[in-house]
C-alpha atoms as a PDB file:
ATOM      1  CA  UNK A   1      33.772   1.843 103.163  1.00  0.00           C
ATOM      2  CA  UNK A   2      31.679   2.117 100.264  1.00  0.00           C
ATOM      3  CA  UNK A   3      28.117   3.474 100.915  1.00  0.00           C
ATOM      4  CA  UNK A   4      25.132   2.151  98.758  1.00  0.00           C
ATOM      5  CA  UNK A   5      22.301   4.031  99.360  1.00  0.00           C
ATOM      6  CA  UNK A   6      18.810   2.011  97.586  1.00  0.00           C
ATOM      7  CA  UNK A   7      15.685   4.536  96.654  1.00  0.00           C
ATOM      8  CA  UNK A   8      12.212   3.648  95.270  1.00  0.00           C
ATOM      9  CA  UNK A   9       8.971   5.656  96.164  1.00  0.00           C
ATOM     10  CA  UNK A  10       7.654   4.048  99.679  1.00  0.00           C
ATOM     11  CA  UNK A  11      10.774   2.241 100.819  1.00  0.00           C
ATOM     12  CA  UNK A  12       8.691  -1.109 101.376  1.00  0.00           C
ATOM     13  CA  UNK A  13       9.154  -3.227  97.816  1.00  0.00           C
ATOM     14  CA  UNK A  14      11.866  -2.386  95.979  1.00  0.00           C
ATOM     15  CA  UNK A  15      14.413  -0.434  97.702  1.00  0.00           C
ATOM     16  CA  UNK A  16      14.817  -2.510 100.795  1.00  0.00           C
ATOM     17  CA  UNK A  17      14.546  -5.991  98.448  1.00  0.00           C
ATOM     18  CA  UNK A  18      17.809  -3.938  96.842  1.00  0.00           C
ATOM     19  CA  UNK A  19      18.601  -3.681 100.159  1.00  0.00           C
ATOM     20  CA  UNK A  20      18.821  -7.181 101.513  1.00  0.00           C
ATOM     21  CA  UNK A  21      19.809  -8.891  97.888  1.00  0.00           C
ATOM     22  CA  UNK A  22      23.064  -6.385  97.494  1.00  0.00           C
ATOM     23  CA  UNK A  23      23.742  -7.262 101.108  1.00  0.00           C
ATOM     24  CA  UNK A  24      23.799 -10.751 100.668  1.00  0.00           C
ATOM     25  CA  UNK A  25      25.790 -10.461  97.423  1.00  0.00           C
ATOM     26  CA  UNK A  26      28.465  -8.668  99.259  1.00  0.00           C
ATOM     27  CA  UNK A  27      28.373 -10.940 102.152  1.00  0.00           C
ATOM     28  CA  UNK A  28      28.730 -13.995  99.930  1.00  0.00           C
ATOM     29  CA  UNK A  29      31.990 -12.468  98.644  1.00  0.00           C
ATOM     30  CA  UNK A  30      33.422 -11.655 102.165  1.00  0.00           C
ATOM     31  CA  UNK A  31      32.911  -7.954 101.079  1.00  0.00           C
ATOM     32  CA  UNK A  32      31.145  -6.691 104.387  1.00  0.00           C
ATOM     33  CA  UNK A  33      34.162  -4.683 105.228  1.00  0.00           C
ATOM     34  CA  UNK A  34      34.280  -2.678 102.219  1.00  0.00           C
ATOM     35  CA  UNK A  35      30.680  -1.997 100.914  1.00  0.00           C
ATOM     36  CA  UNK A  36      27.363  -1.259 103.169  1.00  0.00           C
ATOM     37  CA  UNK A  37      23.950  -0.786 101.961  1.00  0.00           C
ATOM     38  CA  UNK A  38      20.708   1.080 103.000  1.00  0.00           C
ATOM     39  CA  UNK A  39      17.423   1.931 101.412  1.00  0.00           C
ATOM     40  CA  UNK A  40      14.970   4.980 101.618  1.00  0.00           C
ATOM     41  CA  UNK A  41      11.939   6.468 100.439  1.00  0.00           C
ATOM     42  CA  UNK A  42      11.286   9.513  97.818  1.00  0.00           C
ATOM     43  CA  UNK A  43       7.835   9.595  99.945  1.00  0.00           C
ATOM     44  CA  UNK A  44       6.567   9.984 103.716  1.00  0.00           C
ATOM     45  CA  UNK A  45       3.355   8.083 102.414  1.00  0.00           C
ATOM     46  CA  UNK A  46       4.795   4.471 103.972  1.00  0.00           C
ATOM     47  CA  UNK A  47       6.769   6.507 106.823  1.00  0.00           C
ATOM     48  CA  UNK A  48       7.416   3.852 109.187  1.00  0.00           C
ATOM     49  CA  UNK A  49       6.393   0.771 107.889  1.00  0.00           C
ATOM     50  CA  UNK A  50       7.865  -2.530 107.672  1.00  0.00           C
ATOM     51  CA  UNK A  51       9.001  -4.296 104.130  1.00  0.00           C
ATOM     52  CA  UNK A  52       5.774  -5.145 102.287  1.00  0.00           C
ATOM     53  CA  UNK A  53       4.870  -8.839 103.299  1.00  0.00           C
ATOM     54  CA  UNK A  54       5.403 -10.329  99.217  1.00  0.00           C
ATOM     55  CA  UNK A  55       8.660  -8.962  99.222  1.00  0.00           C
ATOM     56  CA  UNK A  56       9.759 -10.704 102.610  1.00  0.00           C
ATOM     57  CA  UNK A  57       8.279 -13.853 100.660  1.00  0.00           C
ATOM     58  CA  UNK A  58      10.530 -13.569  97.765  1.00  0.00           C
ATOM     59  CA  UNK A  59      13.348 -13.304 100.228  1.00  0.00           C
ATOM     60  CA  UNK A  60      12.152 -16.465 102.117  1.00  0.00           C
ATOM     61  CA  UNK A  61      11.786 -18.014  98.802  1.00  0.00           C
ATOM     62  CA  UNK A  62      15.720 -17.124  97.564  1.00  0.00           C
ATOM     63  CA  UNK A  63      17.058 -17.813 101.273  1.00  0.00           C
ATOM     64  CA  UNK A  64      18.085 -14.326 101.436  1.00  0.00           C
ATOM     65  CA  UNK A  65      18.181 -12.857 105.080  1.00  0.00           C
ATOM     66  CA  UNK A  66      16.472  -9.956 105.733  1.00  0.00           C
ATOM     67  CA  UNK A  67      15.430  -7.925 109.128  1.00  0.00           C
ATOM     68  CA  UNK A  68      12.719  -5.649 110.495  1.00  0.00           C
ATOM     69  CA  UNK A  69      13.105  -2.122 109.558  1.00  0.00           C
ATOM     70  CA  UNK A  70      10.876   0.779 109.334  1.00  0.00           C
ATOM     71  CA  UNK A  71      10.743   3.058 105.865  1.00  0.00           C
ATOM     72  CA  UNK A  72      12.037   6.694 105.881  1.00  0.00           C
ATOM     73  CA  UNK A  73      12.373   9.413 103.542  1.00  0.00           C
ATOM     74  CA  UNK A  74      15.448  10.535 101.400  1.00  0.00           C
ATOM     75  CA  UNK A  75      16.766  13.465 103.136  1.00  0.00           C
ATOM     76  CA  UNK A  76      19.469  16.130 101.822  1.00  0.00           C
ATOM     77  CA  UNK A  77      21.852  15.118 103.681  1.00  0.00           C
ATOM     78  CA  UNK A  78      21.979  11.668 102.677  1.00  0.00           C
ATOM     79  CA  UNK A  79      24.075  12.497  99.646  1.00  0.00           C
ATOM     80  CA  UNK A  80      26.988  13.378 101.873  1.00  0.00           C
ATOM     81  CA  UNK A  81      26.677  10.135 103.678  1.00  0.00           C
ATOM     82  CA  UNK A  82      26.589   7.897 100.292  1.00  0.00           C
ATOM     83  CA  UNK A  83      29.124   7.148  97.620  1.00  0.00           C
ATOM     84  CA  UNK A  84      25.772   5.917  95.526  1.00  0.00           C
ATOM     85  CA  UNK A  85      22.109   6.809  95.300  1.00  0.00           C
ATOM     86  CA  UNK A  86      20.345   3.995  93.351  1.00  0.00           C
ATOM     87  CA  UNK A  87      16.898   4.512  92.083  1.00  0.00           C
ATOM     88  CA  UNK A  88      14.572   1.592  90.541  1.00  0.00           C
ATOM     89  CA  UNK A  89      13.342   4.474  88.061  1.00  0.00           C
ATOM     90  CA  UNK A  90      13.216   7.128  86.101  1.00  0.00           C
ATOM     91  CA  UNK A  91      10.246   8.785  88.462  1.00  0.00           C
ATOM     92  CA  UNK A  92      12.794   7.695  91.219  1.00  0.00           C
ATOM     93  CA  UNK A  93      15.081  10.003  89.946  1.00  0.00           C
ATOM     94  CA  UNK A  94      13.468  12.714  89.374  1.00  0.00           C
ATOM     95  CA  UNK A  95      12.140  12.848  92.828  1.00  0.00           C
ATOM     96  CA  UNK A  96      16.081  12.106  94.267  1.00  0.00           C
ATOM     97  CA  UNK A  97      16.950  15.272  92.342  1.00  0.00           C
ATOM     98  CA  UNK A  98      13.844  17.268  93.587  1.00  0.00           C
ATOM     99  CA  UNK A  99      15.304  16.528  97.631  1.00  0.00           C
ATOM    100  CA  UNK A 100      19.036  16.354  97.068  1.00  0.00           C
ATOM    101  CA  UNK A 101      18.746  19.254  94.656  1.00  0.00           C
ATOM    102  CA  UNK A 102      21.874  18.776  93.127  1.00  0.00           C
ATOM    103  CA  UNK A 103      24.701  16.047  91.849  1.00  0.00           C
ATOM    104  CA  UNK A 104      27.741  17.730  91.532  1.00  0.00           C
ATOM    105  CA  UNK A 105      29.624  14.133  92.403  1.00  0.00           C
ATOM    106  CA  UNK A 106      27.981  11.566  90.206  1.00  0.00           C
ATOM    107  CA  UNK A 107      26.339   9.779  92.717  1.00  0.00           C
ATOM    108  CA  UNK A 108      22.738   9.316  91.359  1.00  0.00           C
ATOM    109  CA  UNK A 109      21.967   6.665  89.083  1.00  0.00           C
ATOM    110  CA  UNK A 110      19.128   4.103  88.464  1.00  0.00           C
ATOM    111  CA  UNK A 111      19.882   0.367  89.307  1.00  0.00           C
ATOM    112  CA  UNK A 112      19.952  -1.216  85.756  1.00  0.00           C
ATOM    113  CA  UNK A 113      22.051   1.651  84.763  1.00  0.00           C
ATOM    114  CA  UNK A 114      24.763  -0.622  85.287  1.00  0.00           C
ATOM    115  CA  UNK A 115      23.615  -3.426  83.621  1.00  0.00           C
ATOM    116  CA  UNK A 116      23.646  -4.234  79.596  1.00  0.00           C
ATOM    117  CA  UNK A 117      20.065  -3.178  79.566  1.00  0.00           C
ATOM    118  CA  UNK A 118      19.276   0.113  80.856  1.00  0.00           C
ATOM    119  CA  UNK A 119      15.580  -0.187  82.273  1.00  0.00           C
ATOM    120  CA  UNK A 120      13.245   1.058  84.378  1.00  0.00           C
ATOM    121  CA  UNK A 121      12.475  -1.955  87.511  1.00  0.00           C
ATOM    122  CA  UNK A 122       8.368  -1.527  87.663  1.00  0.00           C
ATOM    123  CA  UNK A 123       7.400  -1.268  90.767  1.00  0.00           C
ATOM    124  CA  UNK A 124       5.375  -4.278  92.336  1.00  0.00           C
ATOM    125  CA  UNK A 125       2.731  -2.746  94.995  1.00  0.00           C
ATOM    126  CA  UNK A 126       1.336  -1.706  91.690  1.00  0.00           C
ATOM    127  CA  UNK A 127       2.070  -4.964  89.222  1.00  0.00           C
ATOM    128  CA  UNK A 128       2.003  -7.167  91.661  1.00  0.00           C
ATOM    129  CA  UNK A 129       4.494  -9.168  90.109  1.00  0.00           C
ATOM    130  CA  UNK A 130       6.997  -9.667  92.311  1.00  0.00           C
ATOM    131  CA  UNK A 131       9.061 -12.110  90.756  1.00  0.00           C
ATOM    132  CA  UNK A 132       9.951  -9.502  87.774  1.00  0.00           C
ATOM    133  CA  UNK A 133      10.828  -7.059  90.310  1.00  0.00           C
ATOM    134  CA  UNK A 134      13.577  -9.215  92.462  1.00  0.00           C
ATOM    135  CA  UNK A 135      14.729 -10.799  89.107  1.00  0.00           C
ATOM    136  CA  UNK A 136      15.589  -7.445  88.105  1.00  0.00           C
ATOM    137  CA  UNK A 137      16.650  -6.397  90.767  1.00  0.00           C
ATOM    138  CA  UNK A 138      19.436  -9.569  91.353  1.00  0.00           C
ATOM    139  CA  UNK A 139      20.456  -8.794  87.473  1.00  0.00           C
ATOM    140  CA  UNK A 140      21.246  -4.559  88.767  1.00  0.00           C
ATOM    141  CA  UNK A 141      22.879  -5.601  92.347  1.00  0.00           C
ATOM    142  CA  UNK A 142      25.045  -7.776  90.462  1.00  0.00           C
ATOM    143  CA  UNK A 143      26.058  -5.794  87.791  1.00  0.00           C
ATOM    144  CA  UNK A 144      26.160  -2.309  90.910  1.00  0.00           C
ATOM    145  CA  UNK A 145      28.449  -5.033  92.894  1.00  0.00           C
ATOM    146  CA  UNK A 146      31.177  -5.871  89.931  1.00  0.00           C
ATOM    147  CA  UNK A 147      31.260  -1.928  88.981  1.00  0.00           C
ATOM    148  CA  UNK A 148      32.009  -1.007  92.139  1.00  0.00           C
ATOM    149  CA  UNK A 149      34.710  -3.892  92.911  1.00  0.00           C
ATOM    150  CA  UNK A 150      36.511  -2.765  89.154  1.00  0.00           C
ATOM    151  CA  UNK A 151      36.056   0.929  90.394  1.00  0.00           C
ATOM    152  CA  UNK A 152      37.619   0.447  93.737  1.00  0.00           C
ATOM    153  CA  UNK A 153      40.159  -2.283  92.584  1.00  0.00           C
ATOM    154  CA  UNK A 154      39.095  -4.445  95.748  1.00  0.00           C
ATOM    155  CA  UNK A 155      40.915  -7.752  96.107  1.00  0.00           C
ATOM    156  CA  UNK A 156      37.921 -10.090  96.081  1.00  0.00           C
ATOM    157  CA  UNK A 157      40.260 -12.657  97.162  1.00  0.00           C
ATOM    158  CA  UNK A 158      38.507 -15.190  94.222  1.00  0.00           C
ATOM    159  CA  UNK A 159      41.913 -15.428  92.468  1.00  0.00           C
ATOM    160  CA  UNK A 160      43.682 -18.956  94.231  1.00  0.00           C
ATOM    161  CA  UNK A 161      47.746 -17.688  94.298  1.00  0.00           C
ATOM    162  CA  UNK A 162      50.788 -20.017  95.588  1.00  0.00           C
ATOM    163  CA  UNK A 163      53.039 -19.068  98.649  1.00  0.00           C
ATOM    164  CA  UNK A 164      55.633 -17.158  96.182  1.00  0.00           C
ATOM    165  CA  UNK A 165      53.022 -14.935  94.458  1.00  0.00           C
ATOM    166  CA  UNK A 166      50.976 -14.170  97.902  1.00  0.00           C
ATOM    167  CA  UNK A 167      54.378 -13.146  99.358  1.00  0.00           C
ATOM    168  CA  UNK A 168      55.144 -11.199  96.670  1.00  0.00           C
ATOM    169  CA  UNK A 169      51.708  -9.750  96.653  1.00  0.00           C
ATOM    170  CA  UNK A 170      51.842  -8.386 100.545  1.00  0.00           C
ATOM    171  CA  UNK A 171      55.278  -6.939  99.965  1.00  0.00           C
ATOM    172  CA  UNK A 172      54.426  -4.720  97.385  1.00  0.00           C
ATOM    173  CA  UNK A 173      50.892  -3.921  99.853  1.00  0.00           C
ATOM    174  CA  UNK A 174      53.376  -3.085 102.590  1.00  0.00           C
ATOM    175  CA  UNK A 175      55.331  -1.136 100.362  1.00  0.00           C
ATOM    176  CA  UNK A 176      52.053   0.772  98.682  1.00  0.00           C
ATOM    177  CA  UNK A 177      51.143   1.327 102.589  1.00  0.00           C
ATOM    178  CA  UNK A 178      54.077   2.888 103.292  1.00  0.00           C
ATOM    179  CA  UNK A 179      53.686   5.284 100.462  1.00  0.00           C
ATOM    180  CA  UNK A 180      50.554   6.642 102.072  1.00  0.00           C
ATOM    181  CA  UNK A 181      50.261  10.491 103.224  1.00  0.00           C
ATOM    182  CA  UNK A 182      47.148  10.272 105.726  1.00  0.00           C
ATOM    183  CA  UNK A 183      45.251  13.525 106.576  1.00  0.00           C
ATOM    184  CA  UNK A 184      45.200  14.639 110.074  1.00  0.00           C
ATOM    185  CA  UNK A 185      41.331  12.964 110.914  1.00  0.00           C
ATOM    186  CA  UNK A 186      43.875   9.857 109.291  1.00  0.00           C
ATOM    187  CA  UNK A 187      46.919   9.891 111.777  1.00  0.00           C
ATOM    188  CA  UNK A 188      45.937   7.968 114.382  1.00  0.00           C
ATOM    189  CA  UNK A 189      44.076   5.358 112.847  1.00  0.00           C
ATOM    190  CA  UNK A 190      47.199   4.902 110.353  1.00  0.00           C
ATOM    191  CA  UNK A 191      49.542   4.205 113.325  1.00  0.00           C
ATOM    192  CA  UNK A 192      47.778   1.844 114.640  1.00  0.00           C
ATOM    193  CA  UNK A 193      47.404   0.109 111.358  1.00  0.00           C
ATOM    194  CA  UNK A 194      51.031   0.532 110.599  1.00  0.00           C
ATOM    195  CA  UNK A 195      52.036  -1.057 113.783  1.00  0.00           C
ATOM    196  CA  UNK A 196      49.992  -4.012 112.806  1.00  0.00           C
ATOM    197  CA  UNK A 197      51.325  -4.380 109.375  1.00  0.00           C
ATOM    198  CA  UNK A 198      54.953  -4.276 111.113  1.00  0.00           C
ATOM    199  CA  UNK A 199      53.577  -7.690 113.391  1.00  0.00           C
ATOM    200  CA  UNK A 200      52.607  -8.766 110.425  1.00  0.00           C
ATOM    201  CA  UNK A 201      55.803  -8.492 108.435  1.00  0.00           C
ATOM    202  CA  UNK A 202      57.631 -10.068 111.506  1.00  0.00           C
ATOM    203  CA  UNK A 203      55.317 -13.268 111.784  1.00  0.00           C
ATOM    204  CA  UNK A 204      55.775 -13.545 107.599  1.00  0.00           C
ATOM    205  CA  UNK A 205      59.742 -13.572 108.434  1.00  0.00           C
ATOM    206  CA  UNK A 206      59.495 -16.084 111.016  1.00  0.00           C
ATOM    207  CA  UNK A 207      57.209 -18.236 108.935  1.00  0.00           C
ATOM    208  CA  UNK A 208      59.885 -17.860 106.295  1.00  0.00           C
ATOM    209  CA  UNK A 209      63.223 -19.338 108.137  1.00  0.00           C
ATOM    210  CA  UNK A 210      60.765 -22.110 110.147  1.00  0.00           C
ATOM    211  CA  UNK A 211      60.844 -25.481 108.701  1.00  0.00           C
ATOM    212  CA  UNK A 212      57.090 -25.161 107.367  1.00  0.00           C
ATOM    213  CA  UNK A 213      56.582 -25.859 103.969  1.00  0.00           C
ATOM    214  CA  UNK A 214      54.215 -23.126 101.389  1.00  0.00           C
ATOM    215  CA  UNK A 215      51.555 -25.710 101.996  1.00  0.00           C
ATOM    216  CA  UNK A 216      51.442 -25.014 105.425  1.00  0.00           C
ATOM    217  CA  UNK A 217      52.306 -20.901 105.592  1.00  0.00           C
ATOM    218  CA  UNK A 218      49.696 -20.404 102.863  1.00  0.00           C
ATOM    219  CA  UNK A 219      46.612 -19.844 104.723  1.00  0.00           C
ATOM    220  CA  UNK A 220      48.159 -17.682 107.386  1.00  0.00           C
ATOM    221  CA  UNK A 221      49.766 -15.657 104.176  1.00  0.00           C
ATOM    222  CA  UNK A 222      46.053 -15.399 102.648  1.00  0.00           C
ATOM    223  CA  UNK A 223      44.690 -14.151 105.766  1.00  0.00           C
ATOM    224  CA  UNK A 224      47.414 -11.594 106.415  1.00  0.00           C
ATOM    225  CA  UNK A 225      47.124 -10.445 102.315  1.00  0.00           C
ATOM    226  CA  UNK A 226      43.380 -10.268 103.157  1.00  0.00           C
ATOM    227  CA  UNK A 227      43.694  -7.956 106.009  1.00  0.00           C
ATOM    228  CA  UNK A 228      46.078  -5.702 104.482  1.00  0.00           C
ATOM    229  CA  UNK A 229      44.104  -5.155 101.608  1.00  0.00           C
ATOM    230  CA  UNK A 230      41.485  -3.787 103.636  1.00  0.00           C
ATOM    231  CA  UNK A 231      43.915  -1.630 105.254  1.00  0.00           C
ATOM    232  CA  UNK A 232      44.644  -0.068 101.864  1.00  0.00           C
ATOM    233  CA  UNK A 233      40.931   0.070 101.033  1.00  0.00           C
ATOM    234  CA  UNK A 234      40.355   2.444 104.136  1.00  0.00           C
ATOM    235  CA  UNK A 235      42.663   5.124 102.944  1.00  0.00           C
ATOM    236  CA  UNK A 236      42.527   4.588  98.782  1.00  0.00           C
ATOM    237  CA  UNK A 237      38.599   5.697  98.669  1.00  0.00           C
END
């Protein structure tokens, strides 16, 4: 599992709008398995407090789902718990750096750092322009969201493959499973997946000397690719 960890100053505009848009973004590409997504506070000044009510409007108004939460702070320990640290700007950052100290793994960055146009997102409780701030921040979640699929090489499942090139595709994922060396936390949890990948293998044979056509094996085959790839994810990060 990736771990996207969203930062502003009071954890009630942009940082949870990060938040919910990312998570939506990811759930639209049938990526909840692979990448999560928080949000926090560089402040205790909003401690507690629920997403500020215009940026639950903008969410309304894009159809993006969102739920009650209550702002905390950025703690230390966070970095250990998250592949990425996103703040909204370059105040953001400097106040990440003053908590987590240090970023000897690359983890800090701001949002639009991965866009085209490397910005600063202004922050809304003071603008009040909220419609600048979700526009900017859709543009960064989108951009954070194809990095980290390139990064990770996830299977996004987007590319439409025929019976032949699926098969070969989960034969060479069996094989590249096979070739894993787990670590001992690993060993259990690789059995069980291994056992599951050998079902798997077996059902793909009997589909294969039945009388169904490619038509009809195909989206049994897509499922079975799909689940395998996320059996690779778990031990390639």
């Amino acid at each position: 599992m990736v771990r996207v960890l969203f930062v502003c100053l009071g954890n009630i505009c942009r940082s949870p709008m990060a938040e919910f848009i990312f998570k939506d973004l990811v759930k639209k590409k049938d990526l909840s398995s692979y990448i999560s997504a928080s949000s926090v506070a560089t402040s205790f000044e909003t401690r507690g407090e629920d997403m500020h009510i215009e940026a639950k409007a903008k969410l309304d108004e894009k159809n993006i789902p969102y739920t009650k939460r209550r702002a905390r702070r950025l703690s230390k320990s966070d970095y250990k718990q998250y592949d990425y640290i996103i703040g909204m700007d370059e105040s953001n950052i400097n106040n990440i750096m003053r908590i987590i100290e240090d970023d000897p793994d690359k983890k800090v960055y701001k949002l639009l750092d991965f866009t085209n146009n490397t910005r600063d997102i202004a922050d809304p409780w003071y603008t009040g322009n909220f419609t600048v701030a979700f526009n900017d921040i859709l543009e960064g979640c989108k951009a954070l969201l194809d990095s980290i699929i390139k990064k990770y090489e996830i299977d996004t499942g987007e590319e439409k493959l025929s019976t032949p090139e699926i098969l070969k595709k989960i034969d060479n994922n069996i094989y590249n499973f096979t070739k894993i060396t787990p670590n001992k936390f690993q060993v259990s949890e690789y059995l069980a997946l291994a056992s599951r990948i050998l079902d798997i293998d077996m059902n793909i044979s009997a589909f294969e000397n039945s009388e169904m056509t490619d038509e009809e094996m195909l989206p049994s085959l897509e499922e079975y690719n799909k689940e395998i790839n996320e059996y690779l994810f778990r031990f390639k990060k």
